[in-house]
N, C-alpha and C. Protein backbone atom coordinates (compact mmCIF):
# COMPACT_ATOMS: atom_id res chain seq x y z
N UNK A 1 58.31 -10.02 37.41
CA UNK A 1 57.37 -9.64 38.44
C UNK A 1 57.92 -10.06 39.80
N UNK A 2 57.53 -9.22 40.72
CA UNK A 2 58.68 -9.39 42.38
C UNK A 2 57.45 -10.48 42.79
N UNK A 3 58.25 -11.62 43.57
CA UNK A 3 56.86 -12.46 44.14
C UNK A 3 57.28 -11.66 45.63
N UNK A 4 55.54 -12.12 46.14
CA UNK A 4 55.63 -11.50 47.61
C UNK A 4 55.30 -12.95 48.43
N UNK A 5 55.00 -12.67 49.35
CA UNK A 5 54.66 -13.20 50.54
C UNK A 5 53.60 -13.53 50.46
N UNK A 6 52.86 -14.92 50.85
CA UNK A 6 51.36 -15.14 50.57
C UNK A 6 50.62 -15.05 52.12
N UNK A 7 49.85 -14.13 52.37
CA UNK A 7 49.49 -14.09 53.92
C UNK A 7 47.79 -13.71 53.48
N UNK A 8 47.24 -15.72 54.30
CA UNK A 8 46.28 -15.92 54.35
C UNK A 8 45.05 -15.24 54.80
N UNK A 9 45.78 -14.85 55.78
CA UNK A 9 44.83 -13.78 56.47
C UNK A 9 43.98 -12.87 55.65
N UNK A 10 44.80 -11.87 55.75
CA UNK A 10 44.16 -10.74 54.50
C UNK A 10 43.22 -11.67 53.32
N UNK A 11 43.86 -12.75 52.84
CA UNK A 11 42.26 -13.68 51.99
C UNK A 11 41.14 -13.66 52.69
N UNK A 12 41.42 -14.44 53.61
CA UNK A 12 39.93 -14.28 54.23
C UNK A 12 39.12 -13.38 54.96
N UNK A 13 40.40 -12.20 55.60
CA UNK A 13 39.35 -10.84 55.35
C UNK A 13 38.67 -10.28 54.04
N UNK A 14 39.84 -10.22 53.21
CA UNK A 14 39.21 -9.70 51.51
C UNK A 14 37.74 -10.46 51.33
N UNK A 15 37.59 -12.10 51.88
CA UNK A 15 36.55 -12.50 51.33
C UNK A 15 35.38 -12.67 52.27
N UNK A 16 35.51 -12.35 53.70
CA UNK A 16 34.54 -11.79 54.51
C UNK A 16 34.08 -10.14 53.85
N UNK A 17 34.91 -9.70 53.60
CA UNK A 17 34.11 -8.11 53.57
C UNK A 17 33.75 -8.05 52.10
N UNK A 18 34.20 -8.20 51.12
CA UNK A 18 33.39 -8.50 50.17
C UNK A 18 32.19 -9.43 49.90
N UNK A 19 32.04 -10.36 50.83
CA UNK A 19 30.72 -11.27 51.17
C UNK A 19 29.44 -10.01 51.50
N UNK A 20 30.16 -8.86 52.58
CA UNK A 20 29.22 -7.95 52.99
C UNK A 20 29.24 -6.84 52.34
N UNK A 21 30.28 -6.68 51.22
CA UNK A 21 29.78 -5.71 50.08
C UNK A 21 28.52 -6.09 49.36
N UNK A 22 28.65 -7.61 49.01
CA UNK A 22 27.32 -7.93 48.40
C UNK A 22 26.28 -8.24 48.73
N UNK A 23 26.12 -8.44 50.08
CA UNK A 23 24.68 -8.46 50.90
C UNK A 23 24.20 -7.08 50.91
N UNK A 24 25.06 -5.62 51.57
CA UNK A 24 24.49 -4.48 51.17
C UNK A 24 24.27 -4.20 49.31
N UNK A 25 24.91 -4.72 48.37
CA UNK A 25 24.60 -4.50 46.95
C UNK A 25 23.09 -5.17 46.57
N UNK A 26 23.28 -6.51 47.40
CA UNK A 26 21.67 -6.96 47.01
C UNK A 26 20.55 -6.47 47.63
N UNK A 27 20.70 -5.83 48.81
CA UNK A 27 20.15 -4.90 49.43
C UNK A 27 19.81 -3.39 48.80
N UNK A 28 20.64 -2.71 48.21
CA UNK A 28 20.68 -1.68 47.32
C UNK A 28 20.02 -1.81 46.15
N UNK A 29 19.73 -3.24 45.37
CA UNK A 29 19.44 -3.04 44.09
C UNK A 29 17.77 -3.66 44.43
N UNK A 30 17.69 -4.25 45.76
CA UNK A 30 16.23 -4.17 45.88
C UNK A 30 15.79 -5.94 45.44
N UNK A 31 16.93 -7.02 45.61
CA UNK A 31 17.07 -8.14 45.17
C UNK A 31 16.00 -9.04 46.53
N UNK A 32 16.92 -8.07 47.91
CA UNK A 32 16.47 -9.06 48.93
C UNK A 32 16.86 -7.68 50.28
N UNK A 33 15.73 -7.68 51.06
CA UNK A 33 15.87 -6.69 52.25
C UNK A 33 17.08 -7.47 53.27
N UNK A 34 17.97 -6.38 53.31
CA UNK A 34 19.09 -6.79 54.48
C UNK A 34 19.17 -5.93 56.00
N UNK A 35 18.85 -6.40 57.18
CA UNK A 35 18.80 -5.57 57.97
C UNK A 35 20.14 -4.96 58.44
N UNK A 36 20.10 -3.62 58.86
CA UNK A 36 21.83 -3.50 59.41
C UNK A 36 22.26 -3.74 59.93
N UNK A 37 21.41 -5.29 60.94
CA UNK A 37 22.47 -5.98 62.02
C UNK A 37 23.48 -6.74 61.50
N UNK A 38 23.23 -7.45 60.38
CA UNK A 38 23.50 -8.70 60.09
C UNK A 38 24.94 -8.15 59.81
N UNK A 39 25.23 -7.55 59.57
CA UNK A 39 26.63 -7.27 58.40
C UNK A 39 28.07 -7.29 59.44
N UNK A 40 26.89 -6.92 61.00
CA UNK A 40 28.14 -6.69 62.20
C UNK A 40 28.46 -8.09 62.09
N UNK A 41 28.07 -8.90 62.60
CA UNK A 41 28.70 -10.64 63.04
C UNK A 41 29.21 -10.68 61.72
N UNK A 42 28.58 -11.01 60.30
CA UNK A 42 29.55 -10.76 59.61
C UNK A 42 30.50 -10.34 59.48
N UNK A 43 31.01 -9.30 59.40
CA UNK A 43 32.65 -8.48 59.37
C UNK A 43 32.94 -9.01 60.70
N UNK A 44 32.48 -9.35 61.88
CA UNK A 44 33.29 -9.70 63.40
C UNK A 44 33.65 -10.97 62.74
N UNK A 45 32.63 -11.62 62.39
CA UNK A 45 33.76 -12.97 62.59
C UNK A 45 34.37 -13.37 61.42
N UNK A 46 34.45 -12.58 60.59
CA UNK A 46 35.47 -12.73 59.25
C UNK A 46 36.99 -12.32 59.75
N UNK A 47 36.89 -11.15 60.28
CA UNK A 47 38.46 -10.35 61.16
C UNK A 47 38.48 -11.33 62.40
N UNK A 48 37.74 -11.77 62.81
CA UNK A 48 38.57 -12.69 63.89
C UNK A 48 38.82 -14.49 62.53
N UNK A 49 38.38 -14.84 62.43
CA UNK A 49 38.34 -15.40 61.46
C UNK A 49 40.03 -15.31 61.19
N UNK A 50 40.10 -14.12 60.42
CA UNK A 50 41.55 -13.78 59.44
C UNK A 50 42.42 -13.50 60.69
N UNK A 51 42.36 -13.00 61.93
CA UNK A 51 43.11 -12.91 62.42
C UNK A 51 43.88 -14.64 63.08
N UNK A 52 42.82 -15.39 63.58
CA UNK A 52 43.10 -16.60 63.35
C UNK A 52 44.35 -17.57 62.32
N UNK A 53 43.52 -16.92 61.50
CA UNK A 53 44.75 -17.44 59.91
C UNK A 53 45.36 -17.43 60.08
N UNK A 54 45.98 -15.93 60.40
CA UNK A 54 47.31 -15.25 59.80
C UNK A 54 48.05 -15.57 61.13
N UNK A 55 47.78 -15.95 62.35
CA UNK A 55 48.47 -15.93 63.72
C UNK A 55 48.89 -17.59 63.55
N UNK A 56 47.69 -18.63 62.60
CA UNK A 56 48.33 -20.26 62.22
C UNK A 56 49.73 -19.61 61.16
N UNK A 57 49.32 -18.96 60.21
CA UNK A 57 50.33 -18.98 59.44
C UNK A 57 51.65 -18.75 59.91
N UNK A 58 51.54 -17.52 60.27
CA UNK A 58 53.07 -17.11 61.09
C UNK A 58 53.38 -18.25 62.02
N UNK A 59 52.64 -18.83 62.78
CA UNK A 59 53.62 -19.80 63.28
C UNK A 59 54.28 -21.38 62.49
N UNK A 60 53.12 -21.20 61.36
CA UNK A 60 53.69 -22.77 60.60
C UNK A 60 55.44 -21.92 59.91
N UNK A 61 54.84 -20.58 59.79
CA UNK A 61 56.55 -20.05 58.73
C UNK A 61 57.73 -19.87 59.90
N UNK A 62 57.30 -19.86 60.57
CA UNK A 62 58.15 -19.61 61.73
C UNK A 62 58.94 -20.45 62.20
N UNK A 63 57.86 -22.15 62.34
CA UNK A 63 58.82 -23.22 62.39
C UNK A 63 59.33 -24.05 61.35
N UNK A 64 58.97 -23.55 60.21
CA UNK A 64 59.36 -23.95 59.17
C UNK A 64 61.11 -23.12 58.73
N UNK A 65 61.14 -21.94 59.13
CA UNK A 65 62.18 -21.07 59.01
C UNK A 65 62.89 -22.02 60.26
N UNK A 66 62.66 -22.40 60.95
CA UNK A 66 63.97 -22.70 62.22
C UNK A 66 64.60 -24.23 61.59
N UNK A 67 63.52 -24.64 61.26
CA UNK A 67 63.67 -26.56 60.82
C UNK A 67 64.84 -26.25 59.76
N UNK A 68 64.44 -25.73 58.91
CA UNK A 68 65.47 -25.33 57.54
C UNK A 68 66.96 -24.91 57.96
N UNK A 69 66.89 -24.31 59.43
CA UNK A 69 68.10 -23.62 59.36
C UNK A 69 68.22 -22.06 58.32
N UNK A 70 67.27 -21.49 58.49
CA UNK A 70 67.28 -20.22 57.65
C UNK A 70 66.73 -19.02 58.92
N UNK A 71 67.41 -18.90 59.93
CA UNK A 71 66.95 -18.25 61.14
C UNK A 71 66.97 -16.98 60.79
N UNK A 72 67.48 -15.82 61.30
CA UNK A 72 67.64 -14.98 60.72
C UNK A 72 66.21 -13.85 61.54
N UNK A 73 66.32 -12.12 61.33
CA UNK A 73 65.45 -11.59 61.77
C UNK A 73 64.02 -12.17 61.39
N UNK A 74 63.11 -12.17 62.59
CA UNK A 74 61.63 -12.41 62.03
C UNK A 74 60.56 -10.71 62.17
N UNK A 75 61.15 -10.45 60.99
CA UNK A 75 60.22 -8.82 60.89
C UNK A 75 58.54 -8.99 61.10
C-alpha cells in the first residue's frame, strides 16, 4: 500500500462537515429541530479552523525538512 502524506487539515474539515451532516440528519429524521442558521458558523469555523491546521502543519514540515538537511523543491 503507497503511504501518503498526513495533512491535518482536511481532518478537521472532514470532521467539521460531517458534524453538520449530522445536525441536518437529526434534523431530517425529526430527532431535534435545526434551524438553517446554525450550520453557517458551523462549516465557517471548521474551514477556518482546518485552514489554520494545515498552514501550522506546513510550517512545522517545512522546518523540519530544512533542520534534517533534506531541502529540496517544496511543491
Amino acid at each position: 500500500m503507497l503511504r501518503h502524506e498526513f495533512q491535518p487539515g482536511k481532518l478537521v474539515a472532514g470532521l467539521f462537515l460531517t458534524a453538520a451532516g449530522a445536525v441536518y440528519a437529526g434534523d431530517a429524521t425529526g430527532r431535534w429541530h435545526t434551524p438553517w442558521f446554525v450550520i453557517v458558523p458551523l462549516v465557517t469555523a471548521g474551514l477556518c479552523l482546518a485552514g489554520v491546521t494545515a498552514a501550522v502543519a506546513r510550517g512545522i514540515r517545512r522546518r523540519h525538512r530544512a533542520e534534517s538537511g533534506r531541502g529540496g523543491a517544496d511543491i
